[in-house]
Protein backbone atom coordinates (compact mmCIF):
# COMPACT_ATOMS: atom_id res chain seq x y z
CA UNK A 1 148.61 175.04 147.19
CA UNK A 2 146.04 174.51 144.12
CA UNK A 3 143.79 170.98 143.67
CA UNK A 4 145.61 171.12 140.35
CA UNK A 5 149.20 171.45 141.50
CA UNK A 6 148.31 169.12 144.45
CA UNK A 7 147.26 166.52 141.99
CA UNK A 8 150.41 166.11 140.14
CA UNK A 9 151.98 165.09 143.54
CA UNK A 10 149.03 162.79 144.49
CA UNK A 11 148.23 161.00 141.04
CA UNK A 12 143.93 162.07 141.32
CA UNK A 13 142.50 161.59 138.06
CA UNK A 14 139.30 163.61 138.47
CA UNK A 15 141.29 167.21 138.12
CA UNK A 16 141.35 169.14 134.58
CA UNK A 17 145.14 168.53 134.57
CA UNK A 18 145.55 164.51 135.09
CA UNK A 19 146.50 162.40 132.20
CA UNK A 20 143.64 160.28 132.19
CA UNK A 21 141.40 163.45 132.29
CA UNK A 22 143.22 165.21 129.02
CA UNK A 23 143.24 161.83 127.43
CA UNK A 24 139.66 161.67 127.98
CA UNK A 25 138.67 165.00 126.43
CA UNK A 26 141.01 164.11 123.39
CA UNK A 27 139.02 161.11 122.71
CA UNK A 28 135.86 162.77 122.87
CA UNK A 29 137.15 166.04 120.46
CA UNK A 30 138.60 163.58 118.04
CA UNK A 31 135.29 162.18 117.82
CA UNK A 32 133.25 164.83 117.70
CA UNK A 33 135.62 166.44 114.70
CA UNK A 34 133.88 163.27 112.82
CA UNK A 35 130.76 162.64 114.07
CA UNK A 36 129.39 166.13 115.07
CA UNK A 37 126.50 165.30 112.09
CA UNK A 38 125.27 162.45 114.52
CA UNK A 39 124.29 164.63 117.05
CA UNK A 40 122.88 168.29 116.20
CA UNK A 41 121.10 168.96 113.12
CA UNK A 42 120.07 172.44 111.86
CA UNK A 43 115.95 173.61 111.95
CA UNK A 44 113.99 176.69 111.70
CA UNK A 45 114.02 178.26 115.80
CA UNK A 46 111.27 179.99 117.35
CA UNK A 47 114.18 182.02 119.05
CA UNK A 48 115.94 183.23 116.22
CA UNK A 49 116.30 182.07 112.52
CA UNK A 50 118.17 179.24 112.62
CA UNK A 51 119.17 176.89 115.86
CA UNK A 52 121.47 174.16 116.24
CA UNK A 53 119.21 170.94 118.09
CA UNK A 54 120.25 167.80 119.70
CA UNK A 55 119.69 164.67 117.44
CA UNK A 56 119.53 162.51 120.37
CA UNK A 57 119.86 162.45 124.26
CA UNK A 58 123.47 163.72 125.27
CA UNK A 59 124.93 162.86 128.16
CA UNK A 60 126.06 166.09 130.72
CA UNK A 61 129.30 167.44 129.81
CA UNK A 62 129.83 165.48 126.56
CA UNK A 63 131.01 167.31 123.57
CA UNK A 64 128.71 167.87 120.60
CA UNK A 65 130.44 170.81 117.92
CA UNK A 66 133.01 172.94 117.68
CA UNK A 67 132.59 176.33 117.82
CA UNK A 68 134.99 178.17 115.23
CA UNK A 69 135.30 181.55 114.29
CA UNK A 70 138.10 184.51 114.54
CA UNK A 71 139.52 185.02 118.11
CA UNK A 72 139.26 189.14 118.92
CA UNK A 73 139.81 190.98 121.96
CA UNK A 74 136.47 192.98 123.08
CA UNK A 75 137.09 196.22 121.81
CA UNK A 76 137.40 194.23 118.14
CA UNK A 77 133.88 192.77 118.82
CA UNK A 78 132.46 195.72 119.99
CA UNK A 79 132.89 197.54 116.24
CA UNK A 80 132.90 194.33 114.30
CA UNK A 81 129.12 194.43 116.18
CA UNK A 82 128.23 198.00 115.05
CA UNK A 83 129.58 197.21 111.43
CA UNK A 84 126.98 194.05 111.20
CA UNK A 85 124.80 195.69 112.47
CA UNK A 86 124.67 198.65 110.04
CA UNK A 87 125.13 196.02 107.66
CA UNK A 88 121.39 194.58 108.35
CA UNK A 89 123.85 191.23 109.01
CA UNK A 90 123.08 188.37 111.75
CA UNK A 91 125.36 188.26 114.58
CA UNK A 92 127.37 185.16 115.97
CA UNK A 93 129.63 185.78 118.81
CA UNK A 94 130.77 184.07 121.61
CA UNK A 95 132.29 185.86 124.74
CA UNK A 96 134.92 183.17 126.05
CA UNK A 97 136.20 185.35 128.69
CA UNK A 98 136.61 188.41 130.20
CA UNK A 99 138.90 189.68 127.11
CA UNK A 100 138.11 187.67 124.19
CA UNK A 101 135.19 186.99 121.96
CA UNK A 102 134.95 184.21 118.94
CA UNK A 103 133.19 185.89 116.06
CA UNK A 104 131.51 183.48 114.04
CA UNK A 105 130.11 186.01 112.19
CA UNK A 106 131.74 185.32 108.77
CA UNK A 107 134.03 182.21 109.22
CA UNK A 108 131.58 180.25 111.54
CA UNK A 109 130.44 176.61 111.17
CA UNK A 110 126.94 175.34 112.22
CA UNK A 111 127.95 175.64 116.25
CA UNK A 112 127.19 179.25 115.35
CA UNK A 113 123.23 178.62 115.16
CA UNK A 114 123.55 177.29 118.87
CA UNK A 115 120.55 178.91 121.10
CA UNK A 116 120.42 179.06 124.68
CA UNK A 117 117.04 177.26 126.24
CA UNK A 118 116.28 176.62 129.62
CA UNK A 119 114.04 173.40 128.11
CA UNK A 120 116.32 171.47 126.41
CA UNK A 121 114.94 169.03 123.50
């Protein structure tokens, strides 16, 4: 039997599908929908173009933006990729899983400028 399925028998509130926990991310989405401005701001990256920074000190696992875009399988992403590319265009994609991609290519907000760095400011 699961942790997941075992918790709905048991009541533990530190598995992805307790009440508390769902309630919990909720909050923190509703909040972030509203005060995403608070936290990141948009600079010039030594990386690439644009990046997405932290405003302040985050705690672990809080969340900051949301990332929107169009939901395609792979295959879609792989062409969509060759198209910007031949179009000279920037790229914004993020792989979500094993069959899907968001492309935030042309209907992305500023979660797109995002850049990975192993020193975090």
């Amino acid at each position: 039997m699961s942790k997941a399925y075992q918790s709905t028998f048991t009541g533990e509130t530190n598995t992805p599908y307790s009440k508390q926990f769902v309630h919990s991310k909720s909050s923190q989405y509703r909040r972030l929908r509203t005060e995403w401005k608070n936290n990141v701001y948009l600079a010039r990256s030594r990386i690439q173009g644009l990046g997405l920074y932290a405003a302040k000190d985050l705690e672990k696992h809080t969340m900051v933006i949301e990332y929107i875009g169009t939901i395609i399988r792979n295959e879609v992403a792989n062409r969509r990729e060759k198209i910007y590319e031949e179009q000279n265009r920037g790229i914004y994609m993020f792989r979500i899983n094993n069959e899907h991609v968001i492309d935030a290519t042309l209907t992305g907000g500023p979660a797109r400028y995002i850049n990975h760095s192993c020193a975090p400011n």
